[in-house]
PDB file of N, CA and C in Angstrom:
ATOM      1  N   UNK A   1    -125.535 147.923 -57.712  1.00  0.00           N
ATOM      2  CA  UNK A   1    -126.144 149.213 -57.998  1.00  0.00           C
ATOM      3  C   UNK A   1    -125.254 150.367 -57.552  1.00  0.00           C
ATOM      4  N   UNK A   2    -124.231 149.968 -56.865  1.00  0.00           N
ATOM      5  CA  UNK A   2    -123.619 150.622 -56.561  1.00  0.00           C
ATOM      6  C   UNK A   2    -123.554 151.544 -55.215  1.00  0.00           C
ATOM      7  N   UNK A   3    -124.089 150.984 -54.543  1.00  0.00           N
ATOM      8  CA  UNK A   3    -124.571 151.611 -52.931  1.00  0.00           C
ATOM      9  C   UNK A   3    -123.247 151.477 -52.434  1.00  0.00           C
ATOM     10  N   UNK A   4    -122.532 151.972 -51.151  1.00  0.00           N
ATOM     11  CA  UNK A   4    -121.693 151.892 -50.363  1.00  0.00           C
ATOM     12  C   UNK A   4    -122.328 152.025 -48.976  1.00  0.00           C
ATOM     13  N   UNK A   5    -121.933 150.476 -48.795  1.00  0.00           N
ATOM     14  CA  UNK A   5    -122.343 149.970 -47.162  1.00  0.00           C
ATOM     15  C   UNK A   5    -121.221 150.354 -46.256  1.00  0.00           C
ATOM     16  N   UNK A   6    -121.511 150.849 -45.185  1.00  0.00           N
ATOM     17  CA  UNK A   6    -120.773 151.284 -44.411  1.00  0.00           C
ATOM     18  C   UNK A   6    -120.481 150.132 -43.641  1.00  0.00           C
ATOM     19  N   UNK A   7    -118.864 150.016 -43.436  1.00  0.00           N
ATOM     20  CA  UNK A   7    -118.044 149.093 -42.894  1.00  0.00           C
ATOM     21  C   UNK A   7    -118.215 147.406 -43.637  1.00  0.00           C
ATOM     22  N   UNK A   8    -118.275 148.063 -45.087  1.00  0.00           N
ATOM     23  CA  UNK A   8    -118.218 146.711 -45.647  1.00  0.00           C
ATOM     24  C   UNK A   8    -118.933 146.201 -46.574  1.00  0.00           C
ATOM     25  N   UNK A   9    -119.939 145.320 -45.445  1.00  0.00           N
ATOM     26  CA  UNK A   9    -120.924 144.331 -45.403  1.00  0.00           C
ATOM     27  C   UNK A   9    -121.871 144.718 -44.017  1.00  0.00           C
ATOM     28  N   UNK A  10    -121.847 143.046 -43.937  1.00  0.00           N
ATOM     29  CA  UNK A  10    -123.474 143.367 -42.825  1.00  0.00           C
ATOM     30  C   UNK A  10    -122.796 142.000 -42.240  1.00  0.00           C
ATOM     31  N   UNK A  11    -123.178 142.187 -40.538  1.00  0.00           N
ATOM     32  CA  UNK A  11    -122.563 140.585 -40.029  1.00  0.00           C
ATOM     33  C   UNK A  11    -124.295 139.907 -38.867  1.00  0.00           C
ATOM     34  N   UNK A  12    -125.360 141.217 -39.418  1.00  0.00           N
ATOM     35  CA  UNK A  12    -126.111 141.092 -38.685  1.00  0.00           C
ATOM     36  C   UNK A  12    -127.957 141.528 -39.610  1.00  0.00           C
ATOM     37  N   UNK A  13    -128.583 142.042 -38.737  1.00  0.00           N
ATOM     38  CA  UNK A  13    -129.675 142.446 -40.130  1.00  0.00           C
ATOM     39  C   UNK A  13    -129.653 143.941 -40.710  1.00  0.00           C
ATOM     40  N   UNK A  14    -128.895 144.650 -40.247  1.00  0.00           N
ATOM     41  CA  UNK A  14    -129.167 145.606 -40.131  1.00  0.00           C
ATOM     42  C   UNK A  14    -128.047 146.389 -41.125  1.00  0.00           C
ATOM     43  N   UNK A  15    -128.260 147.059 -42.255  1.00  0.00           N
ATOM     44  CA  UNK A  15    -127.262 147.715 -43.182  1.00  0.00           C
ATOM     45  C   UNK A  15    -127.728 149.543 -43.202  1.00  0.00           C
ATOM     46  N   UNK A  16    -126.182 150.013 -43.042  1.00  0.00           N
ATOM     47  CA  UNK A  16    -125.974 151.520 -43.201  1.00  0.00           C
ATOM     48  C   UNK A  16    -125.513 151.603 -44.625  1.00  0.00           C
ATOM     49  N   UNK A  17    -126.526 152.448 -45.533  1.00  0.00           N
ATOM     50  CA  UNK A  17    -126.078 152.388 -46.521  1.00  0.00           C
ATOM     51  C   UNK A  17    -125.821 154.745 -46.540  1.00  0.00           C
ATOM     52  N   UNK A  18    -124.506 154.631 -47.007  1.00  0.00           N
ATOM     53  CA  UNK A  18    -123.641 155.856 -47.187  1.00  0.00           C
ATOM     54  C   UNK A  18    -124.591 156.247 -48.996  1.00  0.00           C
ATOM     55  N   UNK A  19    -125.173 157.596 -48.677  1.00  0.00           N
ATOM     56  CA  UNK A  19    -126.017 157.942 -50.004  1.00  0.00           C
ATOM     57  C   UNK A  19    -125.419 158.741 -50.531  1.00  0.00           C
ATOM     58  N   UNK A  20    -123.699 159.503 -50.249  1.00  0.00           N
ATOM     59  CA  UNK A  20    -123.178 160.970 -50.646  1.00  0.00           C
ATOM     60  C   UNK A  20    -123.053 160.773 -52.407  1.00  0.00           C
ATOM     61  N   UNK A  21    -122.559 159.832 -52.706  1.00  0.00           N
ATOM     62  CA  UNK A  21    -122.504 159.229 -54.289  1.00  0.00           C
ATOM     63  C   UNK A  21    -123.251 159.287 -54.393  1.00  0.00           C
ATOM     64  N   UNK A  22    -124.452 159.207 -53.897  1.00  0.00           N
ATOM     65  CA  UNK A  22    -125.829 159.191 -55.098  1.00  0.00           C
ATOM     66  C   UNK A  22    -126.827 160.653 -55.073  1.00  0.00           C
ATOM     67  N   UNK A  23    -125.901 161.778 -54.096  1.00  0.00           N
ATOM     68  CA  UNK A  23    -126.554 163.262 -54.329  1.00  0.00           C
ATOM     69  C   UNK A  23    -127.627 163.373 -53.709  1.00  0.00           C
ATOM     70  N   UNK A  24    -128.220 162.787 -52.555  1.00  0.00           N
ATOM     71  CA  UNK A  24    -129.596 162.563 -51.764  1.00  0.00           C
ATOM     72  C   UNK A  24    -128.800 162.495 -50.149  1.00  0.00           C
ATOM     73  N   UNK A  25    -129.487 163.172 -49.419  1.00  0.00           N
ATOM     74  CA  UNK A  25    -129.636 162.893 -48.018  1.00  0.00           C
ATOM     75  C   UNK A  25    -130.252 162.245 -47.687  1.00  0.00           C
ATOM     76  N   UNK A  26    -130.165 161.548 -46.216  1.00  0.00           N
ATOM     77  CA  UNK A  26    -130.606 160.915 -45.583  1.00  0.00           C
ATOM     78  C   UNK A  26    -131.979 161.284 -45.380  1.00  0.00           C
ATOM     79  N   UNK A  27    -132.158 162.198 -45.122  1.00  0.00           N
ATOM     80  CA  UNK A  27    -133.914 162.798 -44.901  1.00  0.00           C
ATOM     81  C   UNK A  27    -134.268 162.493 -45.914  1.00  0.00           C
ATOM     82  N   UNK A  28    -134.243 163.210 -46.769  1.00  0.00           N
ATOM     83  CA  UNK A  28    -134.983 162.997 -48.406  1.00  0.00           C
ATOM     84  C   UNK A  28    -135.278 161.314 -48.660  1.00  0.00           C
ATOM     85  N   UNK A  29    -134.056 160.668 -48.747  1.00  0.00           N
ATOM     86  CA  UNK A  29    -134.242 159.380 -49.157  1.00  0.00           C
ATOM     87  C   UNK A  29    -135.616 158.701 -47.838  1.00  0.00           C
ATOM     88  N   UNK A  30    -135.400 158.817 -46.778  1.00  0.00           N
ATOM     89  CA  UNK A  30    -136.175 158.509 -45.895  1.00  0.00           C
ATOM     90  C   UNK A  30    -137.648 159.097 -45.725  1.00  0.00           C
ATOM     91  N   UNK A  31    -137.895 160.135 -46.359  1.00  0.00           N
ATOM     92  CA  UNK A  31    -139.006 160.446 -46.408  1.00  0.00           C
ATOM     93  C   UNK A  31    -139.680 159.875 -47.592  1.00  0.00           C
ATOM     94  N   UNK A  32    -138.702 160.319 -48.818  1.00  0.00           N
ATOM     95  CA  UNK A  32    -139.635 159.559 -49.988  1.00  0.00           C
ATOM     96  C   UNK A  32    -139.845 157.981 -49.885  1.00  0.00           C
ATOM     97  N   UNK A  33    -138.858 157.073 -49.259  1.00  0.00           N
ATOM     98  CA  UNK A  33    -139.038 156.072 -49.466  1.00  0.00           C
ATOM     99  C   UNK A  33    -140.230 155.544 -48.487  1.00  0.00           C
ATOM    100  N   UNK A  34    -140.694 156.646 -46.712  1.00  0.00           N
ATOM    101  CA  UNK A  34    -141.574 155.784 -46.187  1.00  0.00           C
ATOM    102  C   UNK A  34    -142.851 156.478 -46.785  1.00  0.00           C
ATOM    103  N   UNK A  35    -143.085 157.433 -47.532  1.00  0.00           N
ATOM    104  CA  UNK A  35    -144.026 157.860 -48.641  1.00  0.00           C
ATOM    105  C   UNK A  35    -144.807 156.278 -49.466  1.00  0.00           C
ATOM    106  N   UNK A  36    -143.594 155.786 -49.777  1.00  0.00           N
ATOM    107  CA  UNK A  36    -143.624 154.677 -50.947  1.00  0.00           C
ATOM    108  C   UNK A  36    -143.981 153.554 -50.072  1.00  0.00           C
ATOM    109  N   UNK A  37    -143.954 153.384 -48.513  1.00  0.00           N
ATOM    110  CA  UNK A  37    -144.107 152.364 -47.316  1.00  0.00           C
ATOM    111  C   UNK A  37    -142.950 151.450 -47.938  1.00  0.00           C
ATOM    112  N   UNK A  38    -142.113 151.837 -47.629  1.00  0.00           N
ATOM    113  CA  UNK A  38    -140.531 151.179 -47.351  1.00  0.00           C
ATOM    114  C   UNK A  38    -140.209 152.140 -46.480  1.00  0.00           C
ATOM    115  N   UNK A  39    -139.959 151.218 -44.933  1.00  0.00           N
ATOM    116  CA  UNK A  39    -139.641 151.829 -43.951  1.00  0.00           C
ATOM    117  C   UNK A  39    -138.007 151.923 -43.816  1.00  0.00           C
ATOM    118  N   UNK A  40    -137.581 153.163 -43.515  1.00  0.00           N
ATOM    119  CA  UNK A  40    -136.054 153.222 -43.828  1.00  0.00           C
ATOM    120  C   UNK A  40    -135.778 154.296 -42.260  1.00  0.00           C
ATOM    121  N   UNK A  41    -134.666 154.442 -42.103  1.00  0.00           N
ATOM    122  CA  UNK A  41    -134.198 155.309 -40.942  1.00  0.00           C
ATOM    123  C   UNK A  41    -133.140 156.672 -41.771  1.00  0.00           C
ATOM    124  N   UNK A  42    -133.083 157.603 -41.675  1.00  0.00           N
ATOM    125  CA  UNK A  42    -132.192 158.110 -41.757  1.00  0.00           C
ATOM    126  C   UNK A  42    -130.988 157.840 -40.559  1.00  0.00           C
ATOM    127  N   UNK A  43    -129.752 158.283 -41.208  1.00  0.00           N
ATOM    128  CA  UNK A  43    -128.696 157.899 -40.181  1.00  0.00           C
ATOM    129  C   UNK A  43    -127.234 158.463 -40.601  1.00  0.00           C
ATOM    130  N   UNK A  44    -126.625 158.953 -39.768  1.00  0.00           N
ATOM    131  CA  UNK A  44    -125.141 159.326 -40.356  1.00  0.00           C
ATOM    132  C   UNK A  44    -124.339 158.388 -40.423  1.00  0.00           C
ATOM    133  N   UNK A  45    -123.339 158.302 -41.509  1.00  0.00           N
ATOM    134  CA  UNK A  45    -122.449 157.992 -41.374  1.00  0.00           C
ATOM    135  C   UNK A  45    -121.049 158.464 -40.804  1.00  0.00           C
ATOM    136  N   UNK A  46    -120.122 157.270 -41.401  1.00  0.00           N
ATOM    137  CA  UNK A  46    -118.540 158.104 -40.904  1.00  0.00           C
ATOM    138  C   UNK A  46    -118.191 159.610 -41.689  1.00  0.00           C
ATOM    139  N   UNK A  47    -117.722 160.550 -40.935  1.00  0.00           N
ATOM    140  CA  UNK A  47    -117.074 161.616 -41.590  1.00  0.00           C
ATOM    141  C   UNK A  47    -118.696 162.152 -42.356  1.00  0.00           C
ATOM    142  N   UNK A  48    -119.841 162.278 -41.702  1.00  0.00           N
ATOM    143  CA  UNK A  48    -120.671 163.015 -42.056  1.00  0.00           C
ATOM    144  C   UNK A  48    -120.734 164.337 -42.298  1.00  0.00           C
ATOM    145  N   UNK A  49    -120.899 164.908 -42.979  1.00  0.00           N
ATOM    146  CA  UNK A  49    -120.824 166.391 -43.305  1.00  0.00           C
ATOM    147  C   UNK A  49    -122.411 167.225 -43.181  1.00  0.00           C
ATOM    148  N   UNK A  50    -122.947 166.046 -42.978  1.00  0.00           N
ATOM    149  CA  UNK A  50    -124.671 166.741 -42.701  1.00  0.00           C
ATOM    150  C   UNK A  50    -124.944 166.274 -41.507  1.00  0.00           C
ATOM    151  N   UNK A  51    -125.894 167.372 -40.608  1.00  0.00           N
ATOM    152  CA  UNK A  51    -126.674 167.409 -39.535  1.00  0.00           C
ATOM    153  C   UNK A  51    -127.077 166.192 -38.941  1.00  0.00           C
ATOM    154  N   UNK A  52    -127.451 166.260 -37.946  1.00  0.00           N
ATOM    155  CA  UNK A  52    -127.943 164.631 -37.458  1.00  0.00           C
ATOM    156  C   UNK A  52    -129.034 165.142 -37.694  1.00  0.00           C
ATOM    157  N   UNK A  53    -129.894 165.804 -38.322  1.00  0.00           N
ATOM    158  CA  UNK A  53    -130.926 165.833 -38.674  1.00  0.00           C
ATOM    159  C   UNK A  53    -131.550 166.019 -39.781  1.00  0.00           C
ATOM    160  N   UNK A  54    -130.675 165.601 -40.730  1.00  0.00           N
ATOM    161  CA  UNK A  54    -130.591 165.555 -42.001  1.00  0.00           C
ATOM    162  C   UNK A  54    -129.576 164.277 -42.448  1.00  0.00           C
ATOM    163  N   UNK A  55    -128.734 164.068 -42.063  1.00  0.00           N
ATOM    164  CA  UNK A  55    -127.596 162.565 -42.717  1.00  0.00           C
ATOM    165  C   UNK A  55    -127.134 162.722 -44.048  1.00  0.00           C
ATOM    166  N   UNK A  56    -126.687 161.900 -44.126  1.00  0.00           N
ATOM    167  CA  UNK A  56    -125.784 161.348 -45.680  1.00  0.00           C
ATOM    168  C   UNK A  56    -126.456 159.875 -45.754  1.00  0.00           C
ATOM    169  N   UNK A  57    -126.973 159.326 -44.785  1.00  0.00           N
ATOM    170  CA  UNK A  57    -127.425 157.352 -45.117  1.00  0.00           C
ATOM    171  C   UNK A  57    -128.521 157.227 -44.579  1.00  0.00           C
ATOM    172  N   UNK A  58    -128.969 155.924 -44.664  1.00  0.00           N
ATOM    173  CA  UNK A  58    -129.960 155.564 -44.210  1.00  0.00           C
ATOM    174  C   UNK A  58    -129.838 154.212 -43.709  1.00  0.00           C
ATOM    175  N   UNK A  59    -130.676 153.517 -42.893  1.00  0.00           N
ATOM    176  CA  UNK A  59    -130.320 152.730 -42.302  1.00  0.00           C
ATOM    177  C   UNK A  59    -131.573 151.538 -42.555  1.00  0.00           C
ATOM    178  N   UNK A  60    -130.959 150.204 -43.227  1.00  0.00           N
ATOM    179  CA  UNK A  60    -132.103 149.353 -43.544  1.00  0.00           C
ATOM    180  C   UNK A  60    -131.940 148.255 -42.518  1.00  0.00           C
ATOM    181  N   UNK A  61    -133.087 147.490 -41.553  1.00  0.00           N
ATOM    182  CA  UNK A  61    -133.241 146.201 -41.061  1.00  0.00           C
ATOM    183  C   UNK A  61    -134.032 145.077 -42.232  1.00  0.00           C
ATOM    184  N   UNK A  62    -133.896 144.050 -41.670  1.00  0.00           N
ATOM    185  CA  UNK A  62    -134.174 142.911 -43.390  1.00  0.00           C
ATOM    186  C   UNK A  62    -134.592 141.669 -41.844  1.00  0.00           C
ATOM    187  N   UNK A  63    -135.376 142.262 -40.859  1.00  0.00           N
ATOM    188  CA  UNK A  63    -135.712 141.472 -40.141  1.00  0.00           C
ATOM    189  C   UNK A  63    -137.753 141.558 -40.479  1.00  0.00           C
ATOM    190  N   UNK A  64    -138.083 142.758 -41.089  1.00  0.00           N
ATOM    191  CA  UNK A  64    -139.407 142.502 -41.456  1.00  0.00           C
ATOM    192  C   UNK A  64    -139.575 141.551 -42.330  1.00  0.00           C
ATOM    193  N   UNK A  65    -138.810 141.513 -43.439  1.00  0.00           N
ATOM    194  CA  UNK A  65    -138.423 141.127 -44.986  1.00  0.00           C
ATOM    195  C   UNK A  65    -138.300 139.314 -44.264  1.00  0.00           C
ATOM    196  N   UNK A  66    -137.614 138.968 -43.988  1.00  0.00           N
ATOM    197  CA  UNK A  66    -136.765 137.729 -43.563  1.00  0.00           C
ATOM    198  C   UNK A  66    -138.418 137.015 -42.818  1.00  0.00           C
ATOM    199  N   UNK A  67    -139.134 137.224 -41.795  1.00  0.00           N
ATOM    200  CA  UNK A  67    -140.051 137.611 -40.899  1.00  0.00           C
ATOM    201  C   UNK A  67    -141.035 137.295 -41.697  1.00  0.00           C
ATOM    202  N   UNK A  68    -141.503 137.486 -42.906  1.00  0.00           N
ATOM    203  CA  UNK A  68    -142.497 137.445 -43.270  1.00  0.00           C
ATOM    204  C   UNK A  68    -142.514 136.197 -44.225  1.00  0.00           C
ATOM    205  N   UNK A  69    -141.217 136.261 -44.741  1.00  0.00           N
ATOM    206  CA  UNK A  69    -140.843 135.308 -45.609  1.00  0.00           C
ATOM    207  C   UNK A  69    -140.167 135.177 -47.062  1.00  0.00           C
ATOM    208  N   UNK A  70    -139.692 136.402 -47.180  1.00  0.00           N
ATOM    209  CA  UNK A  70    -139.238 137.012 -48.616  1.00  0.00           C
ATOM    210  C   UNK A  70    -137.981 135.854 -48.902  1.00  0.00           C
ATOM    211  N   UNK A  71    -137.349 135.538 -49.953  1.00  0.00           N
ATOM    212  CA  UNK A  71    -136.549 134.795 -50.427  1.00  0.00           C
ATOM    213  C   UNK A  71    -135.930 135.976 -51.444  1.00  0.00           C
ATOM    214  N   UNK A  72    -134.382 135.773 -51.724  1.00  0.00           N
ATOM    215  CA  UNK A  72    -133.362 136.230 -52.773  1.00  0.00           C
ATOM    216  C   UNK A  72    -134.155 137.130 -53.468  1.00  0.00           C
ATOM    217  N   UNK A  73    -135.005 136.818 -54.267  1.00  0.00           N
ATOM    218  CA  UNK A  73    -135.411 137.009 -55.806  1.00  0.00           C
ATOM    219  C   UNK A  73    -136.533 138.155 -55.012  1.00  0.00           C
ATOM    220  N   UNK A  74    -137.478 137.725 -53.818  1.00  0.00           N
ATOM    221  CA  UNK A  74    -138.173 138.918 -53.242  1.00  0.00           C
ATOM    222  C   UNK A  74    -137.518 140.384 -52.752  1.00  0.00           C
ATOM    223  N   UNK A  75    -136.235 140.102 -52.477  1.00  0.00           N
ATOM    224  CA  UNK A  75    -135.600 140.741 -51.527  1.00  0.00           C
ATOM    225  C   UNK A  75    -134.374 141.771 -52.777  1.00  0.00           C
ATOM    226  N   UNK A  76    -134.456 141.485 -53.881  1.00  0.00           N
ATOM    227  CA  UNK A  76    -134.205 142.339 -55.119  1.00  0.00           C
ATOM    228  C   UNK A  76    -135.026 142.854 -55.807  1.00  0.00           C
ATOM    229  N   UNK A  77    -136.441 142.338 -55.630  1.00  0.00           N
ATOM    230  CA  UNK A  77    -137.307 143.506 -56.212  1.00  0.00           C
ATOM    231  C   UNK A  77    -136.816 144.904 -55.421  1.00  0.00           C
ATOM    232  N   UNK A  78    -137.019 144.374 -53.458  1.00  0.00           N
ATOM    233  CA  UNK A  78    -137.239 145.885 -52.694  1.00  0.00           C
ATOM    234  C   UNK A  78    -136.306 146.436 -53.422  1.00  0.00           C
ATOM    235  N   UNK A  79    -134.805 145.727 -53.523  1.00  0.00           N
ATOM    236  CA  UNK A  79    -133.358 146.539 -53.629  1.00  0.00           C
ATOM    237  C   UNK A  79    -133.787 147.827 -55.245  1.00  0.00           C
ATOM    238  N   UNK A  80    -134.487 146.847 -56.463  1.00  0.00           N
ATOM    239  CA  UNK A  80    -134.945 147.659 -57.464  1.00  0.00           C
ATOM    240  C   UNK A  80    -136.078 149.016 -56.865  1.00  0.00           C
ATOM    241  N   UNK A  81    -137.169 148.638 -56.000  1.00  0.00           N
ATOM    242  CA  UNK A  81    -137.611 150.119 -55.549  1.00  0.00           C
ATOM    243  C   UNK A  81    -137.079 151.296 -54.997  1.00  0.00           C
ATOM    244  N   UNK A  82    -136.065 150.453 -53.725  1.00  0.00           N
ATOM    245  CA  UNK A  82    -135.316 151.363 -53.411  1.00  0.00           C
ATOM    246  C   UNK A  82    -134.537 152.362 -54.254  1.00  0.00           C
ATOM    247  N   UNK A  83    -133.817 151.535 -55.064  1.00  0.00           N
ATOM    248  CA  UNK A  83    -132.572 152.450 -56.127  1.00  0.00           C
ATOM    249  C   UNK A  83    -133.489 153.198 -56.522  1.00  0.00           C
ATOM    250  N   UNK A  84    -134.885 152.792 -57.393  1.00  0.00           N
ATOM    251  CA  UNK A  84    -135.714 153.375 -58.826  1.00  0.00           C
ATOM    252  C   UNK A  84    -136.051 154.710 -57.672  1.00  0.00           C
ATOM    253  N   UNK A  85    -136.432 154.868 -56.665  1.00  0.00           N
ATOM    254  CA  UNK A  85    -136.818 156.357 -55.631  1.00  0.00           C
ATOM    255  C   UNK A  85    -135.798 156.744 -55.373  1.00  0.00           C
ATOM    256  N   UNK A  86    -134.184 156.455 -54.817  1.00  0.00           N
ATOM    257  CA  UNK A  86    -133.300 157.098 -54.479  1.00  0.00           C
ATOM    258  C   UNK A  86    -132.955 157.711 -55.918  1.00  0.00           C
ATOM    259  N   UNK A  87    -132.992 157.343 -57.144  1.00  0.00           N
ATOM    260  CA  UNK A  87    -132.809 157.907 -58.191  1.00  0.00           C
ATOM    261  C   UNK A  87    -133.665 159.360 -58.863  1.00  0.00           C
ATOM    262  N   UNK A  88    -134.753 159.050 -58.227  1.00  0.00           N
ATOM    263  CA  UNK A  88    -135.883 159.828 -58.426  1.00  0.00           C
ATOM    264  C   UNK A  88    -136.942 160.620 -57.151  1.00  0.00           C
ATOM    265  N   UNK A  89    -136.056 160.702 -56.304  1.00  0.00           N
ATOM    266  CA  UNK A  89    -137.123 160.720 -54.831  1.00  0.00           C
ATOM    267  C   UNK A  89    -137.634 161.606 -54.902  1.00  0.00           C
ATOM    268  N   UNK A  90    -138.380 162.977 -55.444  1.00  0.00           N
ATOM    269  CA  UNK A  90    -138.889 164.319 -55.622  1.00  0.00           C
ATOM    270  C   UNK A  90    -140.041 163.549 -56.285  1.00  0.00           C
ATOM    271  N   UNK A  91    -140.162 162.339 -56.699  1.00  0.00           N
ATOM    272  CA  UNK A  91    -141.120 162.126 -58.293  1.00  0.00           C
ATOM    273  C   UNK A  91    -142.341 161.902 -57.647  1.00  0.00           C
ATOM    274  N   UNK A  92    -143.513 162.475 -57.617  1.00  0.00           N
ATOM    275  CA  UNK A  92    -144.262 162.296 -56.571  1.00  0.00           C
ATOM    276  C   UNK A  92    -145.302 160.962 -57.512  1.00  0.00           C
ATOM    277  N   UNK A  93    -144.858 161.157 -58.770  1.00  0.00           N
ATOM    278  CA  UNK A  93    -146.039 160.063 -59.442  1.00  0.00           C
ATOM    279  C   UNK A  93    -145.377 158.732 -59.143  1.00  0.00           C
ATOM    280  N   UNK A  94    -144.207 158.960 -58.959  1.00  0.00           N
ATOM    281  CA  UNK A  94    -142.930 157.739 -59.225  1.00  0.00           C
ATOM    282  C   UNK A  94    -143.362 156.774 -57.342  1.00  0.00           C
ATOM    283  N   UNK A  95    -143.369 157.654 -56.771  1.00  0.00           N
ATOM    284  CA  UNK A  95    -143.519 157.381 -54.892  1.00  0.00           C
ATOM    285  C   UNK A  95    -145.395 156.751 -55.045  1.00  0.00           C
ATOM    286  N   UNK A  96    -146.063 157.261 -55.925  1.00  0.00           N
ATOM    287  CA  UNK A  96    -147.292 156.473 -55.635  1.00  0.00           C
ATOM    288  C   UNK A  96    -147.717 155.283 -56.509  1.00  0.00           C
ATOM    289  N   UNK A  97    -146.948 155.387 -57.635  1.00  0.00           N
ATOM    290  CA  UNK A  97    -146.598 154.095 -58.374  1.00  0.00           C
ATOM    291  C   UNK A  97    -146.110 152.967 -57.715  1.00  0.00           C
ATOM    292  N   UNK A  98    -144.791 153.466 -56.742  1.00  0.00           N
ATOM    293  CA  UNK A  98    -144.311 152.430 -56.020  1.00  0.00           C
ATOM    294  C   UNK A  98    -144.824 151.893 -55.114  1.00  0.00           C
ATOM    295  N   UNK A  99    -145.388 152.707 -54.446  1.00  0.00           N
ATOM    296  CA  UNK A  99    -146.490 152.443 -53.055  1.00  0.00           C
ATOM    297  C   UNK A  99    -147.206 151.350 -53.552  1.00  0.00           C
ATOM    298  N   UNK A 100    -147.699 151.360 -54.084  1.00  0.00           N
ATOM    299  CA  UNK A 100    -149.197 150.739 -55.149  1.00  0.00           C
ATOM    300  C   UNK A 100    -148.227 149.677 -55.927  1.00  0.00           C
ATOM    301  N   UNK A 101    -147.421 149.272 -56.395  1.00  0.00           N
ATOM    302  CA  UNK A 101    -146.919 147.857 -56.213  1.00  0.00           C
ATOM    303  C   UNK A 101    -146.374 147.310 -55.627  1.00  0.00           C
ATOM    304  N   UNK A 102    -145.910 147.835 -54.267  1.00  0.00           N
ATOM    305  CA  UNK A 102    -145.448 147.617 -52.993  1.00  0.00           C
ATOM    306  C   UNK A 102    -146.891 146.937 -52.434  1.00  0.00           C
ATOM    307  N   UNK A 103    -147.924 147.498 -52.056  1.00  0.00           N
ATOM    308  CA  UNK A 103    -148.671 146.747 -51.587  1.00  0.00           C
ATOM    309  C   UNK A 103    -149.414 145.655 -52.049  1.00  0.00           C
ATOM    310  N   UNK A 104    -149.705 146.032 -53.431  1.00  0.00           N
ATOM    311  CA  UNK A 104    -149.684 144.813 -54.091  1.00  0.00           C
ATOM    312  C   UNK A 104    -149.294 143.584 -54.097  1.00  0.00           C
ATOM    313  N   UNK A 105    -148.054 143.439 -53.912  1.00  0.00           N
ATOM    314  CA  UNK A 105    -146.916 142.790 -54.046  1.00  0.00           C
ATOM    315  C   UNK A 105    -146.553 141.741 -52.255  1.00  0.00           C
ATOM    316  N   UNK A 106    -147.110 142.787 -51.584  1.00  0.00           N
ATOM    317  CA  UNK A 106    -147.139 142.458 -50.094  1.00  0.00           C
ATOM    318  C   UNK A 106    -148.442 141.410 -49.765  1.00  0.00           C
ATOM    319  N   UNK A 107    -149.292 141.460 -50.743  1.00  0.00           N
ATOM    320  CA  UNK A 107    -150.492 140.194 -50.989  1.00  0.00           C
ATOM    321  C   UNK A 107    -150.096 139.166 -50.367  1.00  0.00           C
ATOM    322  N   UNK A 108    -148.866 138.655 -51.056  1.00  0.00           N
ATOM    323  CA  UNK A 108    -147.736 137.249 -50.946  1.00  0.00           C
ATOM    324  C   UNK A 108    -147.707 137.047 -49.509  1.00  0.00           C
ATOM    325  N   UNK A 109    -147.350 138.501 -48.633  1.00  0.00           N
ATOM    326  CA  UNK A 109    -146.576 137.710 -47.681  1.00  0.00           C
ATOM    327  C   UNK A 109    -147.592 138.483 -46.555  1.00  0.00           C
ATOM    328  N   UNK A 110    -148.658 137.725 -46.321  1.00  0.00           N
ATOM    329  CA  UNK A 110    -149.677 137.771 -44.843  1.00  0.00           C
ATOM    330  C   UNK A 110    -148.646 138.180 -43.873  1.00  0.00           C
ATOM    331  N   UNK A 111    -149.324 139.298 -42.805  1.00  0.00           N
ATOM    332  CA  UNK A 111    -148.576 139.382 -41.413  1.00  0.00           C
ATOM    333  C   UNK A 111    -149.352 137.563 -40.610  1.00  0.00           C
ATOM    334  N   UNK A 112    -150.212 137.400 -40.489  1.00  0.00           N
ATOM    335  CA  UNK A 112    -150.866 136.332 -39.959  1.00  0.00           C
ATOM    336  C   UNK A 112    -151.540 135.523 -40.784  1.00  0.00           C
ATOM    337  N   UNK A 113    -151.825 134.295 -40.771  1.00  0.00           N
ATOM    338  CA  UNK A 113    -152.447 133.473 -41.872  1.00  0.00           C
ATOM    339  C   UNK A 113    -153.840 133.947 -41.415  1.00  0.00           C
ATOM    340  N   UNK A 114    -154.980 133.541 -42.437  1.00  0.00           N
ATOM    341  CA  UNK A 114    -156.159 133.327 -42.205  1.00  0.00           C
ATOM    342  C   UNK A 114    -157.014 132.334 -41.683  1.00  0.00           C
TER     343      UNK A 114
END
């Protein structure tokens, strides 16, 4: 999709993804996306040119995801929500659409069995 991970890859759970290519700050992306309940961090990267209170990235853990039980094919839907809001993050119909098959979708994977 074209994201740029900072320093690479990932050697752990945790990915800095650099948003300056895609014309969104770190705030923005982080607000619309925990709007949508995809919990994200804002975060700077290298050679940031925005505020630490504002950023250029955001910062994803894949220890909820992993944790609950998501597999490959689960774990590319999120990657499709994510992009479809970083593409569109102002869209306020677009953020409650997503929400609402986000939880949906979260049916699958119980925090605790019954």
């Amino acid at each position: 999709k074209g994201y740029h991970i900072v320093s690479g890859g990932t050697d752990n759970h945790m990915m800095l993804i650099d948003l300056r290519s895609k014309g969104i700050t770190g705030k923005e992306a982080e607000e619309g996306l925990v709007a949508a309940d995809i919990t994200v961090n804002k975060n700077m990267v290298p050679f940031d040119d925005q505020s630490p209170f504002v950023t250029s990235g955001i910062r994803i853990g894949t220890a909820a995801i992993t944790t609950r039980g998501f597999k490959e094919k689960d774990c590319v839907k999120v990657v499709e929500w994510i992009d479809g809001l970083v593409h569109d993050i102002h869209n306020e119909s677009l953020i409650l659409k997503t929400k609402t098959e986000i939880n949906e979708f979260m049916k699958q994977f119980p925090l605790y069995e019954k």
